[in-house]
N, C-alpha and C. Protein backbone atom coordinates (compact mmCIF):
# COMPACT_ATOMS: atom_id res chain seq x y z
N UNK A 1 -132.30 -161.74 -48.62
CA UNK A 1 -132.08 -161.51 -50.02
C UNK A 1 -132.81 -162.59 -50.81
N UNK A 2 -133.33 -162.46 -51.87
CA UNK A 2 -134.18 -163.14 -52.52
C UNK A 2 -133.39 -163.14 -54.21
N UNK A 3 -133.60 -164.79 -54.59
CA UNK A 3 -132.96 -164.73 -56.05
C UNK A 3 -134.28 -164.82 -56.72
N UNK A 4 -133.88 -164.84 -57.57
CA UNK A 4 -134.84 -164.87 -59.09
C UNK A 4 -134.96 -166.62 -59.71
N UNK A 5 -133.52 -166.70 -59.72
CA UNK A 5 -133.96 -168.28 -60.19
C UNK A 5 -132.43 -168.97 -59.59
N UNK A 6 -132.73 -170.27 -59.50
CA UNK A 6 -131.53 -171.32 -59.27
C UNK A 6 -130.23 -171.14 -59.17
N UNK A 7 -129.90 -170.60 -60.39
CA UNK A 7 -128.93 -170.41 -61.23
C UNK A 7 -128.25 -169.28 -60.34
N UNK A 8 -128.92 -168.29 -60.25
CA UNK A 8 -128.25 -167.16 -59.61
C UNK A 8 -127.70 -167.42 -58.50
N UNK A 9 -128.88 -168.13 -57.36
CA UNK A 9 -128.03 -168.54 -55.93
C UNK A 9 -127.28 -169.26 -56.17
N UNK A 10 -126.88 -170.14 -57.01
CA UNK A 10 -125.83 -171.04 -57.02
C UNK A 10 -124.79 -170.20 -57.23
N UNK A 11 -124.44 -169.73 -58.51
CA UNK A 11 -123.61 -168.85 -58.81
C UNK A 11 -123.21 -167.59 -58.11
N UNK A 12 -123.73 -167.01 -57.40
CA UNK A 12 -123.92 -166.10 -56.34
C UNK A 12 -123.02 -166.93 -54.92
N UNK A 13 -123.37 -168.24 -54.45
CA UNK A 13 -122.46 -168.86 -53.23
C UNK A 13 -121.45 -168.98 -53.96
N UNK A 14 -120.91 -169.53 -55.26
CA UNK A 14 -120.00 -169.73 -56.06
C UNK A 14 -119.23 -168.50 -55.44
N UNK A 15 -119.32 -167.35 -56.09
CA UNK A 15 -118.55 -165.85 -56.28
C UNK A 15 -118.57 -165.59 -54.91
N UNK A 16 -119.39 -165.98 -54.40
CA UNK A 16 -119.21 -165.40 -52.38
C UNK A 16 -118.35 -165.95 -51.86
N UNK A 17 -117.83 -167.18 -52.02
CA UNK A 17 -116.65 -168.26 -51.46
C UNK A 17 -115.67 -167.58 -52.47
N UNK A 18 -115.62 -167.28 -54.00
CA UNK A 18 -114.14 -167.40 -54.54
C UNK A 18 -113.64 -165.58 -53.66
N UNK A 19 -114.68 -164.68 -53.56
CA UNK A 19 -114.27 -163.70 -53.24
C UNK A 19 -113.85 -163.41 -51.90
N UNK A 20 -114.68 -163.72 -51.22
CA UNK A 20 -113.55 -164.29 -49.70
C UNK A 20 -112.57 -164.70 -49.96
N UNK A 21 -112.18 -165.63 -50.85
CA UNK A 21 -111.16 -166.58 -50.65
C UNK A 21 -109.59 -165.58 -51.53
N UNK A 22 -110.33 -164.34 -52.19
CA UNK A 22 -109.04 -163.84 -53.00
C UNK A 22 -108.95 -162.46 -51.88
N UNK A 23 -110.32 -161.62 -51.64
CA UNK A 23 -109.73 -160.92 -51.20
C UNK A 23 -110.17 -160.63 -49.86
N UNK A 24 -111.08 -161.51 -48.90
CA UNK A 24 -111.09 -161.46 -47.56
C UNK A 24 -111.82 -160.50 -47.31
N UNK A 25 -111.43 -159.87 -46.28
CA UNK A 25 -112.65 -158.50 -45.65
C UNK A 25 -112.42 -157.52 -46.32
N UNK A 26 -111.81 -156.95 -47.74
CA UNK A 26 -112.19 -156.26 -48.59
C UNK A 26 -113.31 -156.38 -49.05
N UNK A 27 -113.42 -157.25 -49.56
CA UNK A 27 -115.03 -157.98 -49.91
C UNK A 27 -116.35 -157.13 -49.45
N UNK A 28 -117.16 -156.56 -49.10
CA UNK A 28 -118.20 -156.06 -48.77
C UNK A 28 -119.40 -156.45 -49.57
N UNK A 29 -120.92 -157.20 -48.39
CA UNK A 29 -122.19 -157.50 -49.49
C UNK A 29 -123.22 -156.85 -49.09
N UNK A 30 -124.10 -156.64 -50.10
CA UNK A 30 -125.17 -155.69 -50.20
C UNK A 30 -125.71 -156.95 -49.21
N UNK A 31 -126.77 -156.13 -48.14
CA UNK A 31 -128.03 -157.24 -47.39
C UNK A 31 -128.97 -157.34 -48.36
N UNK A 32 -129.07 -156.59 -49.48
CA UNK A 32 -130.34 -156.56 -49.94
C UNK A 32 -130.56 -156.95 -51.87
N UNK A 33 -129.36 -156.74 -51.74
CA UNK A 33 -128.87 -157.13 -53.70
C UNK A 33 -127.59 -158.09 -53.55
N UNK A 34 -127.87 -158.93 -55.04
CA UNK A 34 -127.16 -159.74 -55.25
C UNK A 34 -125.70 -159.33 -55.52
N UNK A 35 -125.21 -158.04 -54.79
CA UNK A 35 -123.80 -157.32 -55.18
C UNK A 35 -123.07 -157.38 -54.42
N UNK A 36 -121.32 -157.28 -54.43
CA UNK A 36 -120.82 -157.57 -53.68
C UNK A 36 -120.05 -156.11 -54.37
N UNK A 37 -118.79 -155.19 -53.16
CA UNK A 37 -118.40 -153.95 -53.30
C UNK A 37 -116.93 -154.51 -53.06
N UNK A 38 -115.80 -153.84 -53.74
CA UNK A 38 -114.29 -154.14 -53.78
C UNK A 38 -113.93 -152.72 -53.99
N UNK A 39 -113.01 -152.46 -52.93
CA UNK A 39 -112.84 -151.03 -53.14
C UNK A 39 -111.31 -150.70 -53.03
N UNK A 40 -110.94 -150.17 -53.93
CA UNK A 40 -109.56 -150.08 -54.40
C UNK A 40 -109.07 -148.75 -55.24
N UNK A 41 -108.51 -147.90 -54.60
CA UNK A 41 -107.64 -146.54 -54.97
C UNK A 41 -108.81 -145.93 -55.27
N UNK A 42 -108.88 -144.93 -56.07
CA UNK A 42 -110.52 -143.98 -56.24
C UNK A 42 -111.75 -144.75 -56.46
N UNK A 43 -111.50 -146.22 -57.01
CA UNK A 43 -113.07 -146.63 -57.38
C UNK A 43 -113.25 -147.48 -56.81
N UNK A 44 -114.37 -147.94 -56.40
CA UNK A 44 -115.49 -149.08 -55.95
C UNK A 44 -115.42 -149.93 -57.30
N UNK A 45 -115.74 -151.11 -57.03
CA UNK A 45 -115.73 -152.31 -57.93
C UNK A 45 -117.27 -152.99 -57.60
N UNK A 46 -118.05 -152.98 -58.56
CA UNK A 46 -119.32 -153.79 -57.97
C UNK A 46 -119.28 -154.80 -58.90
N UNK A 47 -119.29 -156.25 -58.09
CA UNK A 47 -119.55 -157.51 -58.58
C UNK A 47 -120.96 -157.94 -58.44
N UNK A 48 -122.02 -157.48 -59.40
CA UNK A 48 -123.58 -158.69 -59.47
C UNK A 48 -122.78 -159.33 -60.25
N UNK A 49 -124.57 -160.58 -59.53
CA UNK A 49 -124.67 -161.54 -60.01
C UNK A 49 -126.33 -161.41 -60.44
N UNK A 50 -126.34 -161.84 -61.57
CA UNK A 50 -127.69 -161.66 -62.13
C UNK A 50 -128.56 -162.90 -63.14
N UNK A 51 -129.77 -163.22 -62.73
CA UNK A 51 -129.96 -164.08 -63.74
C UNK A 51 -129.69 -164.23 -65.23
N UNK A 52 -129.90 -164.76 -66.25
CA UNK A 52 -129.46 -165.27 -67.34
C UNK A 52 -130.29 -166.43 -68.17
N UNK A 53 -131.13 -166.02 -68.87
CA UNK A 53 -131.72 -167.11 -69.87
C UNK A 53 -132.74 -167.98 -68.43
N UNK A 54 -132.89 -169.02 -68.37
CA UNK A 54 -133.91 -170.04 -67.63
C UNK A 54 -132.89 -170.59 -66.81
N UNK A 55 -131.28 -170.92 -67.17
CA UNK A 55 -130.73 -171.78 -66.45
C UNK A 55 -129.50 -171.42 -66.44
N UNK A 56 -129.07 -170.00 -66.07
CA UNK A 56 -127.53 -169.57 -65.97
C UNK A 56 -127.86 -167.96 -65.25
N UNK A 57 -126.85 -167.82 -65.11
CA UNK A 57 -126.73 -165.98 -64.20
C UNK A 57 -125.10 -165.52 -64.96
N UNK A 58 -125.16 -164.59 -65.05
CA UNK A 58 -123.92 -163.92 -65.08
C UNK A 58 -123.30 -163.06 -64.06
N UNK A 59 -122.31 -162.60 -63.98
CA UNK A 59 -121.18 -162.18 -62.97
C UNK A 59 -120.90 -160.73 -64.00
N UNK A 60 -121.19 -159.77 -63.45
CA UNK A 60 -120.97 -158.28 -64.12
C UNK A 60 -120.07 -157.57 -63.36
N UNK A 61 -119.18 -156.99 -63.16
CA UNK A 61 -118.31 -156.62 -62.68
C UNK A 61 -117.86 -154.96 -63.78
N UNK A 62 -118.21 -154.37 -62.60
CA UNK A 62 -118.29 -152.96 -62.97
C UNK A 62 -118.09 -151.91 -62.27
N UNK A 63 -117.25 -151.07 -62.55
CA UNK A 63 -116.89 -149.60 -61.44
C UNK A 63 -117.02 -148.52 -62.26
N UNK A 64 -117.37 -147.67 -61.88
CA UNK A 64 -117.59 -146.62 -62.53
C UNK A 64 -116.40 -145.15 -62.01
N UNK A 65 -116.28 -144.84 -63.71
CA UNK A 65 -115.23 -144.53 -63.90
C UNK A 65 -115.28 -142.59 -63.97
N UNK A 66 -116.49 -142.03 -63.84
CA UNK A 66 -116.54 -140.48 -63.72
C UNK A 66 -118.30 -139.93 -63.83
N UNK A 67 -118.67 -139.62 -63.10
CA UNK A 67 -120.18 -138.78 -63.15
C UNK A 67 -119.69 -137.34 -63.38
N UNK A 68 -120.89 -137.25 -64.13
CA UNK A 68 -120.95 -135.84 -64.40
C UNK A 68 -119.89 -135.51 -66.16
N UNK A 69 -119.09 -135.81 -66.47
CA UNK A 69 -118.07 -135.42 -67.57
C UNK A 69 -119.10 -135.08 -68.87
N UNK A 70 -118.64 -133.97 -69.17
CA UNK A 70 -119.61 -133.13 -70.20
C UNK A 70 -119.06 -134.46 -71.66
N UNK A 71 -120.16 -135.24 -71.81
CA UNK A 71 -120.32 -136.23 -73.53
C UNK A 71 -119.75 -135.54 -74.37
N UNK A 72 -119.06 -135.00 -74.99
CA UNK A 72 -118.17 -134.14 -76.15
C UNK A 72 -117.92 -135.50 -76.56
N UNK A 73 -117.86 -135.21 -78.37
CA UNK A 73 -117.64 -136.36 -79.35
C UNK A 73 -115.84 -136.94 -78.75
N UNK A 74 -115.34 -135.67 -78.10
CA UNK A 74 -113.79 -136.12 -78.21
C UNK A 74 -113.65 -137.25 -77.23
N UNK A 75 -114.52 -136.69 -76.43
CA UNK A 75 -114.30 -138.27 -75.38
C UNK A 75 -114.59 -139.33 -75.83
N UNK A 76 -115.75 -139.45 -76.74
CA UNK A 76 -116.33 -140.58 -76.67
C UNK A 76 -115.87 -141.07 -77.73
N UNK A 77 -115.21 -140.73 -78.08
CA UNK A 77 -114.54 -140.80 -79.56
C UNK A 77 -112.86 -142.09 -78.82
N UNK A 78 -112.67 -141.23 -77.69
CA UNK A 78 -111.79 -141.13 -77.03
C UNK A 78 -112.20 -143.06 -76.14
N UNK A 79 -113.29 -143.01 -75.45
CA UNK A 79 -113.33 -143.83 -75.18
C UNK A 79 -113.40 -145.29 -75.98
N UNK A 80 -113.86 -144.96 -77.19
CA UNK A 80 -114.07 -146.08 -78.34
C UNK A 80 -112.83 -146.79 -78.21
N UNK A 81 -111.91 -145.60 -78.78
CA UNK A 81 -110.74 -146.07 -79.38
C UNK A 81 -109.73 -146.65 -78.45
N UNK A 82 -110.16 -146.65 -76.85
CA UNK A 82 -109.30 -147.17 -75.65
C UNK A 82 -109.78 -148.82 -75.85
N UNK A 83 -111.17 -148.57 -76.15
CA UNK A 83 -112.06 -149.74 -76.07
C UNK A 83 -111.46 -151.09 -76.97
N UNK A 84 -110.96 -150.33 -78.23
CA UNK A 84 -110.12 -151.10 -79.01
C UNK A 84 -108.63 -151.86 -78.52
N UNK A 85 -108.31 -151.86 -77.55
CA UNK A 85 -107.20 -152.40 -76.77
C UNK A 85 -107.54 -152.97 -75.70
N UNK A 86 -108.77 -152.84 -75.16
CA UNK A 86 -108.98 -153.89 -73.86
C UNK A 86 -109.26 -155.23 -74.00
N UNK A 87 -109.05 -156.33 -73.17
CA UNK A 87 -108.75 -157.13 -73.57
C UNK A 87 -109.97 -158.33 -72.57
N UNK A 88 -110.16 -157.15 -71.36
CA UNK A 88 -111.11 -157.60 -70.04
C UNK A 88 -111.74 -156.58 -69.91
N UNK A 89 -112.43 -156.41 -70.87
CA UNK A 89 -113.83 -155.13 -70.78
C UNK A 89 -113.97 -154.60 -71.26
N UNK A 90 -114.64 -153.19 -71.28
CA UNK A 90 -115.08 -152.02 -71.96
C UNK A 90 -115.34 -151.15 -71.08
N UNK A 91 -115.15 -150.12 -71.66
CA UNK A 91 -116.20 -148.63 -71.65
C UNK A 91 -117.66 -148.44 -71.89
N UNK A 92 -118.58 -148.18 -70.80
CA UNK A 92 -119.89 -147.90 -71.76
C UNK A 92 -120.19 -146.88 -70.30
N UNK A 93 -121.24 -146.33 -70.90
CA UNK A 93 -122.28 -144.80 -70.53
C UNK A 93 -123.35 -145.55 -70.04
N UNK A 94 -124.30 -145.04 -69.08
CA UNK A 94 -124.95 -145.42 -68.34
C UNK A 94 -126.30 -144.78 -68.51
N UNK A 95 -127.78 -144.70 -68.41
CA UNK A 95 -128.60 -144.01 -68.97
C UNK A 95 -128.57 -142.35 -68.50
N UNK A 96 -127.57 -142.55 -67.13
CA UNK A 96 -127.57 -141.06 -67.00
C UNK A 96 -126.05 -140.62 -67.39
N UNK A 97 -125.86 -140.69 -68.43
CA UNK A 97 -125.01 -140.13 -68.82
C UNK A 97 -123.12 -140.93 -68.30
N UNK A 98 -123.63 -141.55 -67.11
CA UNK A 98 -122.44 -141.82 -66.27
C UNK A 98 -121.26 -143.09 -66.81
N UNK A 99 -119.81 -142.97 -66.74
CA UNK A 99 -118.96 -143.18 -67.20
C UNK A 99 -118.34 -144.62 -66.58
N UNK A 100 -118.56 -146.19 -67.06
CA UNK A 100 -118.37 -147.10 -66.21
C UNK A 100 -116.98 -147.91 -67.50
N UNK A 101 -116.60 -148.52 -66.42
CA UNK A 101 -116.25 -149.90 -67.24
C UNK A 101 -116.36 -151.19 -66.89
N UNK A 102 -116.32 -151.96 -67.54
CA UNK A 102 -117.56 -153.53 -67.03
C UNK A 102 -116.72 -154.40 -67.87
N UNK A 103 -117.08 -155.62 -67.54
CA UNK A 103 -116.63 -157.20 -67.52
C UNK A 103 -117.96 -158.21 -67.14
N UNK A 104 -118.73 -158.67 -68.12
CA UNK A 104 -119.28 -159.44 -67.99
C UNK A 104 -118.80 -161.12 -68.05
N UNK A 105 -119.10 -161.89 -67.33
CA UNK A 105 -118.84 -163.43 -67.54
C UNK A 105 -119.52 -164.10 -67.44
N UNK A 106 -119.66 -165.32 -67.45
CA UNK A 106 -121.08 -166.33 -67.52
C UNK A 106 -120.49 -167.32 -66.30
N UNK A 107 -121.80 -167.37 -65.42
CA UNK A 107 -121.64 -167.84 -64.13
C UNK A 107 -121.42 -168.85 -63.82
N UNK A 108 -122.15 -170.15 -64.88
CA UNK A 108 -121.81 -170.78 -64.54
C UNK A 108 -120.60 -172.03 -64.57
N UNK A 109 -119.79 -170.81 -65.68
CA UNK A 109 -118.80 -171.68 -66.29
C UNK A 109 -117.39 -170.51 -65.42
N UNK A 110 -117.52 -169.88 -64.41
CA UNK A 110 -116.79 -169.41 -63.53
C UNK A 110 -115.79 -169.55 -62.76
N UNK A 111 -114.49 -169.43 -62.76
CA UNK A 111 -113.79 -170.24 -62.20
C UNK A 111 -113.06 -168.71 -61.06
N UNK A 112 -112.49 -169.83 -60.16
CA UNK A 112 -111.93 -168.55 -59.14
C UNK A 112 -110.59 -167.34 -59.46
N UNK A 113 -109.89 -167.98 -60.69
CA UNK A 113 -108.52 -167.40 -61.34
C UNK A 113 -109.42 -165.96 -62.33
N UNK A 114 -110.93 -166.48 -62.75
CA UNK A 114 -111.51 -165.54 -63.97
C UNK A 114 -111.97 -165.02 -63.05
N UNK A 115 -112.81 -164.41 -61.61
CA UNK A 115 -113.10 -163.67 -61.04
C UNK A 115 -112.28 -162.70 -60.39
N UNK A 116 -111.03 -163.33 -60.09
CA UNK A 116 -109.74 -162.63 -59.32
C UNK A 116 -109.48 -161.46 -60.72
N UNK A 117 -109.39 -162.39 -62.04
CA UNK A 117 -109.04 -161.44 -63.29
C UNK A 117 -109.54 -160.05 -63.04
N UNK A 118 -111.14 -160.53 -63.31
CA UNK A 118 -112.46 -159.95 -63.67
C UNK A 118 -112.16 -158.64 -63.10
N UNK A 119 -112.46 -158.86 -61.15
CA UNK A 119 -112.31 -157.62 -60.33
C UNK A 119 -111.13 -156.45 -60.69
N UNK A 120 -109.70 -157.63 -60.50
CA UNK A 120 -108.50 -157.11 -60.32
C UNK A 120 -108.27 -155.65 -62.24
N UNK A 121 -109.02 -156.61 -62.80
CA UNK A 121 -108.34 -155.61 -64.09
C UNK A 121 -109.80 -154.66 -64.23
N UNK A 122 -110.58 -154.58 -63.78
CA UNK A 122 -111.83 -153.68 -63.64
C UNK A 122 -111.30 -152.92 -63.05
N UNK A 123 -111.15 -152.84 -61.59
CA UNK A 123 -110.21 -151.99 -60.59
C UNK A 123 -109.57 -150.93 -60.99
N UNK A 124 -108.25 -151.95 -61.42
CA UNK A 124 -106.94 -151.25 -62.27
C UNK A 124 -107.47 -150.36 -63.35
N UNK A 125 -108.25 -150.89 -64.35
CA UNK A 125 -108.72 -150.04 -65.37
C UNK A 125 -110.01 -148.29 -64.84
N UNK A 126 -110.26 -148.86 -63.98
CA UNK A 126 -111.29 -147.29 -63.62
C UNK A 126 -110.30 -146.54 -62.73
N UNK A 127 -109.23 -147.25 -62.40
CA UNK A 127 -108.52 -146.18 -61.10
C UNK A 127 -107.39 -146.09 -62.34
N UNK A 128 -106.75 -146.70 -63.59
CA UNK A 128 -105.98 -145.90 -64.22
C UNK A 128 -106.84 -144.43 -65.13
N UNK A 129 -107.65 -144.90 -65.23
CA UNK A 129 -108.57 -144.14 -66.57
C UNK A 129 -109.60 -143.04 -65.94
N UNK A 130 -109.96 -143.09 -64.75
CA UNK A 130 -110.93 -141.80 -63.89
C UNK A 130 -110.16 -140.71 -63.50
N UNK A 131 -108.88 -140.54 -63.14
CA UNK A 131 -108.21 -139.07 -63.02
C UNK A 131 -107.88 -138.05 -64.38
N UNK A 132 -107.59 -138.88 -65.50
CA UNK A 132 -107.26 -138.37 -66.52
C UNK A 132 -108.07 -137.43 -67.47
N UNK A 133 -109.16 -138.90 -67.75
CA UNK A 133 -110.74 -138.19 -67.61
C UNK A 133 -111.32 -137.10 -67.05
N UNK A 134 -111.06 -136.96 -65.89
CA UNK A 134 -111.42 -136.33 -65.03
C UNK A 134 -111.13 -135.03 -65.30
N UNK A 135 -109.76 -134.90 -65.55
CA UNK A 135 -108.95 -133.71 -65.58
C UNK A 135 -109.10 -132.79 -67.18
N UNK A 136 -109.53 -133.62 -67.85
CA UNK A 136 -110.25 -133.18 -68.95
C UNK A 136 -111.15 -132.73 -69.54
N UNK A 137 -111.87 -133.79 -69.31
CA UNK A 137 -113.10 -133.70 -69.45
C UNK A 137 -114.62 -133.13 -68.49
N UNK A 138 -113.93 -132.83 -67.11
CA UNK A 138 -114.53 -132.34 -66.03
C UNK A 138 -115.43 -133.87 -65.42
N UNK A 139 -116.17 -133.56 -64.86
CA UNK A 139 -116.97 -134.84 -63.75
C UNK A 139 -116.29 -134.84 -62.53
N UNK A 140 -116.59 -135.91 -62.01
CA UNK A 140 -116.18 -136.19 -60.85
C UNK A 140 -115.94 -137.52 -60.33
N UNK A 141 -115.15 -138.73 -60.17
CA UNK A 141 -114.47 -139.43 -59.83
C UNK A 141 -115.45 -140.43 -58.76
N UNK A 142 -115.42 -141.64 -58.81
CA UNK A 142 -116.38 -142.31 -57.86
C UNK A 142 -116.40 -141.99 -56.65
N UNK A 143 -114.67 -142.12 -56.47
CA UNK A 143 -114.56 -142.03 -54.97
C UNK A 143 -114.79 -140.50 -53.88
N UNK A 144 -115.10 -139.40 -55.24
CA UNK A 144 -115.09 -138.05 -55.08
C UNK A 144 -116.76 -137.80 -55.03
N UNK A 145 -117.42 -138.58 -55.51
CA UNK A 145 -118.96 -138.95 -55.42
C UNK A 145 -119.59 -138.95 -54.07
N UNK A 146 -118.81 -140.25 -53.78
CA UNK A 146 -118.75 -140.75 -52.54
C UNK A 146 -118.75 -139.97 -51.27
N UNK A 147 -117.67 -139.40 -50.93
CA UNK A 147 -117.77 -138.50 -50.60
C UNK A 147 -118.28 -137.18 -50.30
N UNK A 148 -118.53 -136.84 -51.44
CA UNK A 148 -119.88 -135.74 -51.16
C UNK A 148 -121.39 -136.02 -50.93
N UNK A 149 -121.57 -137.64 -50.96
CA UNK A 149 -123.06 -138.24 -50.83
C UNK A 149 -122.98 -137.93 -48.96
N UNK A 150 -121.36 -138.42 -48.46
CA UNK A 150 -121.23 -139.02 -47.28
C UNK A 150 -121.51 -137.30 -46.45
């Protein structure tokens, strides 16, 4: 695996030790990207780590929350206004259309209690918010993705 700059590998062993250390062989890492996979009730959790300015990386933490769900204003209307109560993330759309929610943090001011956060309420938030969706709005569910790739 190859970094980009300093900052990232540092921050990158940083998040590789705190994530072992919270959730052990849940944990799963890409050989080939700076990502690490947490997988919990319907969704996958992907933790990059990515450069940042000349001398920092950030920690993105993101699962995606429905492919495929037909964009109707009501959803998205729908998702705004959820957006207005989160407190550890957001809602955002993906260039293909696809349905995530994310937590960005800055790497190098990272501590092991804000990554445990980070994952744990990313998690919680795409596995409360992807069936409902789902059932509404049509798409299909990460872990239902998954599955049909497999």
């Amino acid at each position: 695996m190859e970094f980009i700059t300093e900052a990232q590998e540092i921050t990158y062993m940083k998040v590789n030790k705190f994530l072992n250390q919270i959730f052990g062989e849940m944990i799963k890492k890409s050989t080939e990207k700076t990502v690490f996979l947490y997988q919990k009730g319907s969704t996958v959790t992907h933790i990059a780590i990515w450069p940042w300015r000349d001398n920092d990386a950030i920690v993105c933490v993101r699962s995606y929350v429905n492919f495929g769900a037909e964009l109707v204003p009501e959803l998205l209307h729908h998702l705004l206004t959820v957006n207005n109560d989160m407190r550890f993330g957001a809602f955002g759309i993906d260039e293909d259309g696809d349905i995530y929610f994310e937590r960005t943090i800055v790497g190098s001011t990272c501590n092991k209690k804000e990554i445990k956060t980070s994952v744990l309420a990313v998690s919680h938030t795409a596995d409360k918010y992807d069936e409902p969706i789902m059932k509404k709005w049509g798409g299909v569910r990460q872990i239902d993705r998954i599955k049909e790739i497999l």
